[in-house]
PDB file of N, CA and C in Angstrom:
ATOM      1  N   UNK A   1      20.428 193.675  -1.694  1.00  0.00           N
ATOM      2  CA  UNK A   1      20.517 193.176  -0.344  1.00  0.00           C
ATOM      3  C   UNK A   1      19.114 192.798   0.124  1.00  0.00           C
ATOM      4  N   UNK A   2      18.913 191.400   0.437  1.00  0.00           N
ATOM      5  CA  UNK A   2      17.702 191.087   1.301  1.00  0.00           C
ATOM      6  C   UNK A   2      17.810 190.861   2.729  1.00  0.00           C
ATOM      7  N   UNK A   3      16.720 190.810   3.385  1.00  0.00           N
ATOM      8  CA  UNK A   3      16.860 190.521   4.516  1.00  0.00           C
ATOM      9  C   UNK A   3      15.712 188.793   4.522  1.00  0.00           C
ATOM     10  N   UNK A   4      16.254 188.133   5.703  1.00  0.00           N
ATOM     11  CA  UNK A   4      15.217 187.212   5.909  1.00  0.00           C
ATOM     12  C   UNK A   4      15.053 186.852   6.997  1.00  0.00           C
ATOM     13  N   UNK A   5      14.123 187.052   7.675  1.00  0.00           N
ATOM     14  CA  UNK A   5      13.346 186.983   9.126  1.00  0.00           C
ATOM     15  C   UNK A   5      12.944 185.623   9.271  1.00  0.00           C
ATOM     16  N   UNK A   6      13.278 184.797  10.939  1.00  0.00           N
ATOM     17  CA  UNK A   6      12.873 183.768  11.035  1.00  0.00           C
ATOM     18  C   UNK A   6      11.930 183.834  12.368  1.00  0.00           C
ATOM     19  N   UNK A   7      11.136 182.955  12.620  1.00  0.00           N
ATOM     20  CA  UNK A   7      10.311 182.635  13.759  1.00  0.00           C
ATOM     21  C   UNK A   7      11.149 182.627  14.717  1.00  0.00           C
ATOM     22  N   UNK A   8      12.315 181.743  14.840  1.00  0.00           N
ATOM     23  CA  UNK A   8      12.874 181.654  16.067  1.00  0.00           C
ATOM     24  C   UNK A   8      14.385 182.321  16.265  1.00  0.00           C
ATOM     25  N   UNK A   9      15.351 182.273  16.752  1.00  0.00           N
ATOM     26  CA  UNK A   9      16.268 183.070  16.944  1.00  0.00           C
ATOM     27  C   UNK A   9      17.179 181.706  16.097  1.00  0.00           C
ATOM     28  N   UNK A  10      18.234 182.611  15.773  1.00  0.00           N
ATOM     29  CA  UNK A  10      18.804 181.559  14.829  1.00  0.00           C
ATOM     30  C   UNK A  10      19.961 181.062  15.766  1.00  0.00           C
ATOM     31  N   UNK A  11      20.172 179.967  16.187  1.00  0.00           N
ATOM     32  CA  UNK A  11      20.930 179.133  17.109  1.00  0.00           C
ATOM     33  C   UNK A  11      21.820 177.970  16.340  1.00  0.00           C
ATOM     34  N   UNK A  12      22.885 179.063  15.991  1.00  0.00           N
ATOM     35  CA  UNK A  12      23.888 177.924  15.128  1.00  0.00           C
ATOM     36  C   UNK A  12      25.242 178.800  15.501  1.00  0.00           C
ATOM     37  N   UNK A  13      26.273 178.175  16.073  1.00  0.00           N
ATOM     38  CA  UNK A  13      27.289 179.305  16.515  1.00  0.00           C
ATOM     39  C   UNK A  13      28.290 179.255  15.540  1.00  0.00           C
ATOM     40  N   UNK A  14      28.161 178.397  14.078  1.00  0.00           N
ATOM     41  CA  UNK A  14      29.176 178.501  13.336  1.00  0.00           C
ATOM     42  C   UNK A  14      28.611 179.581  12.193  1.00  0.00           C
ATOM     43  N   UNK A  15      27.777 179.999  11.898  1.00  0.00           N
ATOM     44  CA  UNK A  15      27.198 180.978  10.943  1.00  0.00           C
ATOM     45  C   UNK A  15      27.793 182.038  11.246  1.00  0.00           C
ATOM     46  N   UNK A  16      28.329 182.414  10.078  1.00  0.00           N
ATOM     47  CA  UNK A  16      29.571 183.592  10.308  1.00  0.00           C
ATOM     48  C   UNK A  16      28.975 184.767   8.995  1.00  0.00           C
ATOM     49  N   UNK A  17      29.669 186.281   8.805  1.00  0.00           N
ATOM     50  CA  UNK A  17      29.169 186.610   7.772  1.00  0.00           C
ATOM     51  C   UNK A  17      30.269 186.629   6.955  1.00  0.00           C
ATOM     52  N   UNK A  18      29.950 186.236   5.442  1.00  0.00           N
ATOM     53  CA  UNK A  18      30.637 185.837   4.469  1.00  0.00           C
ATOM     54  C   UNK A  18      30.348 184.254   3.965  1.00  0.00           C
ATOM     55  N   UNK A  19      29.121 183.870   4.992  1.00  0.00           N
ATOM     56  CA  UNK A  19      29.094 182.175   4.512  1.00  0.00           C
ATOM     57  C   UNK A  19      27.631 182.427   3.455  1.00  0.00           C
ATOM     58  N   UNK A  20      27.492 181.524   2.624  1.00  0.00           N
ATOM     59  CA  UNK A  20      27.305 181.398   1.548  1.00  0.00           C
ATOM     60  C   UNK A  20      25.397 180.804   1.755  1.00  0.00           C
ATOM     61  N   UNK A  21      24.333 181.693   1.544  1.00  0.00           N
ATOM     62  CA  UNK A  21      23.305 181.364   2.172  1.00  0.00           C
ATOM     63  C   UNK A  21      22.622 180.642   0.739  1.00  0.00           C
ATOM     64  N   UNK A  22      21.708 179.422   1.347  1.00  0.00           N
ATOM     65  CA  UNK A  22      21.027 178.775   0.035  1.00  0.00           C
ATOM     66  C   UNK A  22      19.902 178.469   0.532  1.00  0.00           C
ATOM     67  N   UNK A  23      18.985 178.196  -0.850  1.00  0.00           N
ATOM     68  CA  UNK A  23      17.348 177.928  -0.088  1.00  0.00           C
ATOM     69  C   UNK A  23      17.281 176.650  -1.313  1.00  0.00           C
ATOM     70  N   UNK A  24      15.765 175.779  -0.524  1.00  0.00           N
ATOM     71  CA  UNK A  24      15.556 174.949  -1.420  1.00  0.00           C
ATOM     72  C   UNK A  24      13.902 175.139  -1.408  1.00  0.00           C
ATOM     73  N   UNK A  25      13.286 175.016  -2.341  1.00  0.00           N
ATOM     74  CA  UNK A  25      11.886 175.207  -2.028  1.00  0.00           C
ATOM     75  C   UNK A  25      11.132 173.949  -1.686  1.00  0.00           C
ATOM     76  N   UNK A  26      10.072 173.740  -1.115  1.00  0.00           N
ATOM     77  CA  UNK A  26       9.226 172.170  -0.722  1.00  0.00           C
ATOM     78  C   UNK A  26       8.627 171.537  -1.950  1.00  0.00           C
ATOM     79  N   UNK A  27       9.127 171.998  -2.880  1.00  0.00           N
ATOM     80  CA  UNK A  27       8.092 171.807  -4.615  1.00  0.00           C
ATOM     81  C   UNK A  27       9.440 171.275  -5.408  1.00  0.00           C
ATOM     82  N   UNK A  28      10.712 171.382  -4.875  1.00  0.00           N
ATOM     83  CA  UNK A  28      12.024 170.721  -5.838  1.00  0.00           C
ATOM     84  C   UNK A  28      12.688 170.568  -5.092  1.00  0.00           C
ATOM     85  N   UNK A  29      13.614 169.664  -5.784  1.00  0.00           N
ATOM     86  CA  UNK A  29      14.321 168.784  -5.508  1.00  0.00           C
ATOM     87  C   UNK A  29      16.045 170.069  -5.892  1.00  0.00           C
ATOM     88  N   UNK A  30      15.719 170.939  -6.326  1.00  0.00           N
ATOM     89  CA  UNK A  30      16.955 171.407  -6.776  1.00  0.00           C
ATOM     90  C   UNK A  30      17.563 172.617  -5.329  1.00  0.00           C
ATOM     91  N   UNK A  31      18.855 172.827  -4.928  1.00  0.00           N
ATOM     92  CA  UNK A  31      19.090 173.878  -3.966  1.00  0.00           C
ATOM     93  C   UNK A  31      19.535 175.019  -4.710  1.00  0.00           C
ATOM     94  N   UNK A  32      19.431 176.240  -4.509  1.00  0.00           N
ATOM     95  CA  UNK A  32      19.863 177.770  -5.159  1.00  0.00           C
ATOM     96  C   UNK A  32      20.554 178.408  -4.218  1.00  0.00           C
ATOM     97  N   UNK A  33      21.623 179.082  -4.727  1.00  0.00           N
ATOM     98  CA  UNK A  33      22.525 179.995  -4.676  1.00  0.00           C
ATOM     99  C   UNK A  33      21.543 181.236  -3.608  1.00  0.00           C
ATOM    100  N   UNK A  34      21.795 182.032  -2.602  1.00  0.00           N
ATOM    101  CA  UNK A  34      21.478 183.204  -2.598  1.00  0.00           C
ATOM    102  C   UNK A  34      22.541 184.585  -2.835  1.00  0.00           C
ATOM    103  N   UNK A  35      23.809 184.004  -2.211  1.00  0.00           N
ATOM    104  CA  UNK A  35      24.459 184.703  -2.189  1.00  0.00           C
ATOM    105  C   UNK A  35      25.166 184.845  -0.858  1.00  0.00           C
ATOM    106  N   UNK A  36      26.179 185.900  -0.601  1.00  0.00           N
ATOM    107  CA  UNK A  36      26.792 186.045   0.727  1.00  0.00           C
ATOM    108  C   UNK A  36      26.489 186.769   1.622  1.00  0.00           C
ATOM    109  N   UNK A  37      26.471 186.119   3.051  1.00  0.00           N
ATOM    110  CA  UNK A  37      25.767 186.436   4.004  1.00  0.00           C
ATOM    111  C   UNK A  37      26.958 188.136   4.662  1.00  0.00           C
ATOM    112  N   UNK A  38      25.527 189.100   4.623  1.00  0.00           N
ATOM    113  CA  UNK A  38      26.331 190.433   5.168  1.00  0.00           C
ATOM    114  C   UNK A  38      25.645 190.697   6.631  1.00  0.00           C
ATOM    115  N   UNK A  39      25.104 190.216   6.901  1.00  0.00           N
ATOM    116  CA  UNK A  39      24.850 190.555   8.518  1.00  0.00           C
ATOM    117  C   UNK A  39      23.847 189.065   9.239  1.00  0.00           C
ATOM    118  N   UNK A  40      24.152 189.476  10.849  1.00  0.00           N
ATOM    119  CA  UNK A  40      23.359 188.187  11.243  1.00  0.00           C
ATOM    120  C   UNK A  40      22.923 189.356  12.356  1.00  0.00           C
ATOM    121  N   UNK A  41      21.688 188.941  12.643  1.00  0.00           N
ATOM    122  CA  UNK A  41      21.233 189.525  14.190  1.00  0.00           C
ATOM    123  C   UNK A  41      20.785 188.025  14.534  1.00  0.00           C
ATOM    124  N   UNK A  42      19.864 188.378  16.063  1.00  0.00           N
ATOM    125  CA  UNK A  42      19.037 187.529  16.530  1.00  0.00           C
ATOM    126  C   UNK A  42      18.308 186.644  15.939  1.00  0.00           C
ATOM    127  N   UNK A  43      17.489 187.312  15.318  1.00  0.00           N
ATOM    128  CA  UNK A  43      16.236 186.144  14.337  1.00  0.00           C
ATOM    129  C   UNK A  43      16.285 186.817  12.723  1.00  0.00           C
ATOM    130  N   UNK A  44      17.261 187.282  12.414  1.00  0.00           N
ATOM    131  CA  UNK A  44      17.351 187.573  10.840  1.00  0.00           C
ATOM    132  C   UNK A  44      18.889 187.812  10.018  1.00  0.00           C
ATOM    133  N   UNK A  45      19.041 187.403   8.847  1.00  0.00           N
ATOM    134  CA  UNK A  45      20.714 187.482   8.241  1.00  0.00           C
ATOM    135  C   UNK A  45      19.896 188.731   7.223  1.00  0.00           C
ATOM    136  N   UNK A  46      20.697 189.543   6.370  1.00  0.00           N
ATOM    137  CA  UNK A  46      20.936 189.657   5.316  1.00  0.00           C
ATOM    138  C   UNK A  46      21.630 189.404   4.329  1.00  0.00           C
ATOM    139  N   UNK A  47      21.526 189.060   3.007  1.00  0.00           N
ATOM    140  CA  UNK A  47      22.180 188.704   2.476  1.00  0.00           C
ATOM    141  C   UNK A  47      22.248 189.123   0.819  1.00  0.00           C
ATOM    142  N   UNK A  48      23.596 188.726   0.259  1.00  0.00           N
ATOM    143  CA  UNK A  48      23.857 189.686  -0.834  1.00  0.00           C
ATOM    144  C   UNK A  48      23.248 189.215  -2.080  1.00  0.00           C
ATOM    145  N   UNK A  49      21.959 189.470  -1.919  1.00  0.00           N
ATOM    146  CA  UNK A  49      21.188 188.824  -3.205  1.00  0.00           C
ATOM    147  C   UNK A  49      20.088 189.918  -3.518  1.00  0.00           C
ATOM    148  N   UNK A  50      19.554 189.429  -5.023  1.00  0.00           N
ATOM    149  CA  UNK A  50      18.522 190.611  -5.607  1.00  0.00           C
ATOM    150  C   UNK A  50      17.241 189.250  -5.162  1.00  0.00           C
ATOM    151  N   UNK A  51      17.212 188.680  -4.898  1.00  0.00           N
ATOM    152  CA  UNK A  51      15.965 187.530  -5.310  1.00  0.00           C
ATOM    153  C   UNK A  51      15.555 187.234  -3.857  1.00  0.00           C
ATOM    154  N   UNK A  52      14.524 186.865  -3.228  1.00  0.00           N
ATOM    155  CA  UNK A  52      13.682 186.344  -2.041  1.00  0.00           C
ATOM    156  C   UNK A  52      13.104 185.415  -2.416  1.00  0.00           C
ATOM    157  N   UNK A  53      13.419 184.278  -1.330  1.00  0.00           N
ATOM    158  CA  UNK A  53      12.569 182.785  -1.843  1.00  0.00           C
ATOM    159  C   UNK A  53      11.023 182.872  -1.061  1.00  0.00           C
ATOM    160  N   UNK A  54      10.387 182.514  -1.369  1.00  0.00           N
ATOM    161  CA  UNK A  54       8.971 182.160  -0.574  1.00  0.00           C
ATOM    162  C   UNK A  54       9.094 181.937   0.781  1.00  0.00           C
ATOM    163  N   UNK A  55       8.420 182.663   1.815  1.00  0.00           N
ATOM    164  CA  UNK A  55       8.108 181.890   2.868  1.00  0.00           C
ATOM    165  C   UNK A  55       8.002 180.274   2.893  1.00  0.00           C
ATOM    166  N   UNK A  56       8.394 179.706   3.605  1.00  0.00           N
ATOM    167  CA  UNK A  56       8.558 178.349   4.156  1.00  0.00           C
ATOM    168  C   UNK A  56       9.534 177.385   2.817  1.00  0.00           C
ATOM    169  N   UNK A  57      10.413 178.384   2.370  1.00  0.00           N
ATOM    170  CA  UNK A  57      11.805 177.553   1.725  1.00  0.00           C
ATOM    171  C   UNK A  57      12.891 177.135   3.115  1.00  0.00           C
ATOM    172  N   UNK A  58      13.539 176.076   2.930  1.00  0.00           N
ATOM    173  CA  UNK A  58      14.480 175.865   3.683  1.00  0.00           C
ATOM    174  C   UNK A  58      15.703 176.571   3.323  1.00  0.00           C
ATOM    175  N   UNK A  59      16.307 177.606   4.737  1.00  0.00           N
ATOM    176  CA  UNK A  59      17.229 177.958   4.277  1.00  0.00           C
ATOM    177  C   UNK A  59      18.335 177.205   4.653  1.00  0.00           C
ATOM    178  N   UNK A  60      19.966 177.364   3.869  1.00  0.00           N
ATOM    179  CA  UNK A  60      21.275 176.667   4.575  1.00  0.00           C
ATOM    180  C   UNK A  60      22.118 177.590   4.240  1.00  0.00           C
ATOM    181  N   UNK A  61      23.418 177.072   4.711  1.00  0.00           N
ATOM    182  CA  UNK A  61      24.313 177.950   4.405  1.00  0.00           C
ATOM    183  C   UNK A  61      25.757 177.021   4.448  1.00  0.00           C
ATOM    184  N   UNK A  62      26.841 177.354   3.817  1.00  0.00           N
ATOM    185  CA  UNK A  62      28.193 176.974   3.523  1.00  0.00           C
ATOM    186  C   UNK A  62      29.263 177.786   3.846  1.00  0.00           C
ATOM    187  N   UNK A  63      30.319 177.087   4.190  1.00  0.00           N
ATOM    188  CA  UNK A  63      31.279 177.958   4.058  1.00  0.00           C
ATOM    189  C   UNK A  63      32.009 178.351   3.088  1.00  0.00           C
ATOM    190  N   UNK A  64      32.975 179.055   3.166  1.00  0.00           N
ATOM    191  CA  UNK A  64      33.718 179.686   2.272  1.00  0.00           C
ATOM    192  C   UNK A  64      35.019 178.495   1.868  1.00  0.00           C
ATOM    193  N   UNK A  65      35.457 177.989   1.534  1.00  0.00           N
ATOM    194  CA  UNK A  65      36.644 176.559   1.508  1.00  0.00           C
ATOM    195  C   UNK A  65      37.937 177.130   1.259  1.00  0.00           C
ATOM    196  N   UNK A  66      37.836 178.365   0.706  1.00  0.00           N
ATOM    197  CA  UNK A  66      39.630 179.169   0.584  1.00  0.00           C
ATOM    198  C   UNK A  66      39.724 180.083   1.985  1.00  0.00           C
ATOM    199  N   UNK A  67      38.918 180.210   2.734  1.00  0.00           N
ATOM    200  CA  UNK A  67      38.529 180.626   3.981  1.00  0.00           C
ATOM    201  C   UNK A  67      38.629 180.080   5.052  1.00  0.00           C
ATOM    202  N   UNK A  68      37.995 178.915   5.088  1.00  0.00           N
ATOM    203  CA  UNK A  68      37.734 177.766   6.380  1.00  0.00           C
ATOM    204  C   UNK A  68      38.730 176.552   6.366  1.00  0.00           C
ATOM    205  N   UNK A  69      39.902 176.484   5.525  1.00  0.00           N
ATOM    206  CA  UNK A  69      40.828 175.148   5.395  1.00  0.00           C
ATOM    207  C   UNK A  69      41.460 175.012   6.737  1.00  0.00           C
ATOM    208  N   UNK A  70      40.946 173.522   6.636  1.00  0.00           N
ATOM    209  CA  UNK A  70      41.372 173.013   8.342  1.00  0.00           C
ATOM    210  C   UNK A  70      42.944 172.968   8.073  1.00  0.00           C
ATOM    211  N   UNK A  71      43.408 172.765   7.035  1.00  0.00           N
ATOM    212  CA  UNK A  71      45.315 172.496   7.257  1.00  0.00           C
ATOM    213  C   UNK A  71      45.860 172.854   5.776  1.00  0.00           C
ATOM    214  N   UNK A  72      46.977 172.841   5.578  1.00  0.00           N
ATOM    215  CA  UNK A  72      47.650 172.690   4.047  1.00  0.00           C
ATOM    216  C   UNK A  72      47.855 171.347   3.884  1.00  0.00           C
ATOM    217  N   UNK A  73      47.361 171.775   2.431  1.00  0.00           N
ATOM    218  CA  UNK A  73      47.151 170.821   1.234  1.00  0.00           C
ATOM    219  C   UNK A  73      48.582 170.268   0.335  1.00  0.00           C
ATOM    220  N   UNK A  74      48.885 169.287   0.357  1.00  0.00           N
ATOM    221  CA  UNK A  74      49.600 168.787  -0.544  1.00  0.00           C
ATOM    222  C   UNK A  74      50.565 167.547  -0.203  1.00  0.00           C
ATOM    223  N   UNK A  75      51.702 167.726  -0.890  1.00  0.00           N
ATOM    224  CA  UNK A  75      52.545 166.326  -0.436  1.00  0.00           C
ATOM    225  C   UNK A  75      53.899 166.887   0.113  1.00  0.00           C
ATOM    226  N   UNK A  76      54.240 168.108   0.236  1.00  0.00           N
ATOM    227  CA  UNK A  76      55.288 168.553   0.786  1.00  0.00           C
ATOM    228  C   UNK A  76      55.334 169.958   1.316  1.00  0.00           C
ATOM    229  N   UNK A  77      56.078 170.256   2.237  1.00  0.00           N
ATOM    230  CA  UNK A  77      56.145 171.385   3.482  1.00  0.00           C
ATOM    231  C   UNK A  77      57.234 171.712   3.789  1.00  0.00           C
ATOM    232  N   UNK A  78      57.719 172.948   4.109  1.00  0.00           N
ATOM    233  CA  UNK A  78      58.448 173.274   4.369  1.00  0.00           C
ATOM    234  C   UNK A  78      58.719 173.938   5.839  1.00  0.00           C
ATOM    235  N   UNK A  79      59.358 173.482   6.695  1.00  0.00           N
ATOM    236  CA  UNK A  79      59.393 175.089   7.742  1.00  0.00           C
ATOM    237  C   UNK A  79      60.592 175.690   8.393  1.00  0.00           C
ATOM    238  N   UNK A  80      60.855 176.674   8.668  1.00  0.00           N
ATOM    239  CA  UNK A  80      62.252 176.914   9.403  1.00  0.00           C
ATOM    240  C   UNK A  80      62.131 177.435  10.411  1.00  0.00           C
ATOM    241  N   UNK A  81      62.642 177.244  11.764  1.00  0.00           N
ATOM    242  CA  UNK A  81      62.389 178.259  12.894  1.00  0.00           C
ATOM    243  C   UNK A  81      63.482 178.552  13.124  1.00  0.00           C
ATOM    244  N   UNK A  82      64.218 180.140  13.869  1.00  0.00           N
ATOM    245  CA  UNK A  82      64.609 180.667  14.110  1.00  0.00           C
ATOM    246  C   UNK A  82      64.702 181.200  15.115  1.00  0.00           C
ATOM    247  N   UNK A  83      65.633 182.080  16.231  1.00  0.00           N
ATOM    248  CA  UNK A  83      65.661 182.443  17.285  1.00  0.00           C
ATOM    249  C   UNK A  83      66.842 183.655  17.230  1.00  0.00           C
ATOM    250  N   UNK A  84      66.353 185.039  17.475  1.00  0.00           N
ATOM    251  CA  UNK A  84      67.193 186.152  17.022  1.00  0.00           C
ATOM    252  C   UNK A  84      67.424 186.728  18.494  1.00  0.00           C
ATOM    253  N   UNK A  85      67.408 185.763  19.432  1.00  0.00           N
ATOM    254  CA  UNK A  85      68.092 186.852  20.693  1.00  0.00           C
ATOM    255  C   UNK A  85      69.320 186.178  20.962  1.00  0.00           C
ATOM    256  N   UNK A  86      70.278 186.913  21.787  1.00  0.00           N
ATOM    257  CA  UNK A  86      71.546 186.508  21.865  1.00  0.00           C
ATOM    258  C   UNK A  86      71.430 185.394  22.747  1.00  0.00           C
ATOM    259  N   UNK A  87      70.692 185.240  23.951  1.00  0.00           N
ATOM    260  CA  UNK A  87      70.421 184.392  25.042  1.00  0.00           C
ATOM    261  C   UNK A  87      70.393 182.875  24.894  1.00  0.00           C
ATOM    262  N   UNK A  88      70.554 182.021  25.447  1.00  0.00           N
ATOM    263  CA  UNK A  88      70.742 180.267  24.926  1.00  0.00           C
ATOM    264  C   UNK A  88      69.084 180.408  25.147  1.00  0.00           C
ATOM    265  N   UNK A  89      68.690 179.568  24.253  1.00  0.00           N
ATOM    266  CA  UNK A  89      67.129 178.858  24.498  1.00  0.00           C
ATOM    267  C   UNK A  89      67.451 177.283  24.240  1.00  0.00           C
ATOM    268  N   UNK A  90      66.337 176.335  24.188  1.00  0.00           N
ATOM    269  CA  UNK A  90      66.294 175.027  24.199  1.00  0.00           C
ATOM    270  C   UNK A  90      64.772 174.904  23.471  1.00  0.00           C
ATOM    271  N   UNK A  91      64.838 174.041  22.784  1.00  0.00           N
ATOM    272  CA  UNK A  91      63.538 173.596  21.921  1.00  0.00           C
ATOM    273  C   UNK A  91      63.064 172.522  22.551  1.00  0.00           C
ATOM    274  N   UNK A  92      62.268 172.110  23.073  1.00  0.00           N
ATOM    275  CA  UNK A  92      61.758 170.715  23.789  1.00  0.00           C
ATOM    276  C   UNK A  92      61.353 169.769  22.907  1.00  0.00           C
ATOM    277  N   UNK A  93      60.472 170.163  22.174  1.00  0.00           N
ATOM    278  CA  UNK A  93      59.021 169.569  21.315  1.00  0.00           C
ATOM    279  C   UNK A  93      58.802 170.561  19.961  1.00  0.00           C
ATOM    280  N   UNK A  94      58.637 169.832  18.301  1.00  0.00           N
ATOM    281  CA  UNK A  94      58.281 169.979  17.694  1.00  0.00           C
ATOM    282  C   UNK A  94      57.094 169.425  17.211  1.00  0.00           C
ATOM    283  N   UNK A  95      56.056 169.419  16.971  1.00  0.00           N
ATOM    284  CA  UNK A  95      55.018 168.307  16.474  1.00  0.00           C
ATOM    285  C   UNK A  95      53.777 168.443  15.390  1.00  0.00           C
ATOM    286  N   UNK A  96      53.839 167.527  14.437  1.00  0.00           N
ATOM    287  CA  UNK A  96      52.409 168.084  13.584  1.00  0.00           C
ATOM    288  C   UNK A  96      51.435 167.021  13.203  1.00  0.00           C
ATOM    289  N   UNK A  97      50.494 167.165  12.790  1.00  0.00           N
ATOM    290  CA  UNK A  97      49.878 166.653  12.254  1.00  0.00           C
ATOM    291  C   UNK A  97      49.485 166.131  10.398  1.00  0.00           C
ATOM    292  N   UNK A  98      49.484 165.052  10.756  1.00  0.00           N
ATOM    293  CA  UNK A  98      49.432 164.375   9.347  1.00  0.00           C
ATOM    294  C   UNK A  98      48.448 163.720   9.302  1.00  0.00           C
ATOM    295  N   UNK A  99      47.696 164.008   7.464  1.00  0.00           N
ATOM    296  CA  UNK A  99      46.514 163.149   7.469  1.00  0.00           C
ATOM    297  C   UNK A  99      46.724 162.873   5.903  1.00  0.00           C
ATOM    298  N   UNK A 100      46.343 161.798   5.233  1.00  0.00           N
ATOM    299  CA  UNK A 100      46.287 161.590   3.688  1.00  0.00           C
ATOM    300  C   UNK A 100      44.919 162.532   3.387  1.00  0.00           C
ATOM    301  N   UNK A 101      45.218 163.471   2.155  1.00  0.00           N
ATOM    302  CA  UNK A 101      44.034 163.852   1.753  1.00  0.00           C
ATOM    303  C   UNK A 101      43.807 164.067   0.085  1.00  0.00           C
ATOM    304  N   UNK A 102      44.095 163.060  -0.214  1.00  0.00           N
ATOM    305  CA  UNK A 102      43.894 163.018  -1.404  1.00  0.00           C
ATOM    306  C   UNK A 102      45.270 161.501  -2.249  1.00  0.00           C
ATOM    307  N   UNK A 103      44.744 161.011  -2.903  1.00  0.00           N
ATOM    308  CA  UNK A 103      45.606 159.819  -3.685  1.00  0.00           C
ATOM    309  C   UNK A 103      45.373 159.614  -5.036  1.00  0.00           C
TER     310      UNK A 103
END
């Protein structure tokens, strides 16, 4: 577990813990893995790694994608709704959303 301390307070309201922290150094062109993020405070995360990058690496971070899926995936759906009280109800409105995501 490392920790990594920043100058300023970290001001990103989607950084969650479990998102996926990466650094790139100012000397390459390549980005690295750190590992998963286990805590956030004010001006520092920890995270689930044995390794510390240098002062003044850029850090980022990702989400999780089996975690964060905006909708289901595929070409077919199913749904059934139901209503188990004895009482009459009325359904007004069913509605969803459709998007192509993939061909």
């Amino acid at each position: 577990m490392i920790t990594l301390n920043f100058q300023a307070a970290i001001d990103n309201a989607s950084l969650q813990i479990g998102d996926i922290a990466y650094y790139k150094s100012l000397y390459s062109d390549s980005i690295f893995s750190l590992g998963a993020i286990t805590s956030i405070s004010e001006q520092s995360i920890e995270v689930d790694s044995t390794y510390t990058p240098n002062p003044g690496c850029f850090i980022m971070f990702s989400k999780d994608n089996k975690v964060n899926s905006s909708g289901l995936k595929g070409y077919y759906s199913e749904i059934k709704m139901s209503y188990s009280h004895g009482d009459k109800a009325e359904l007004f409105a069913v509605s969803s959303e459709i998007t192509s995501s993939s061909k």
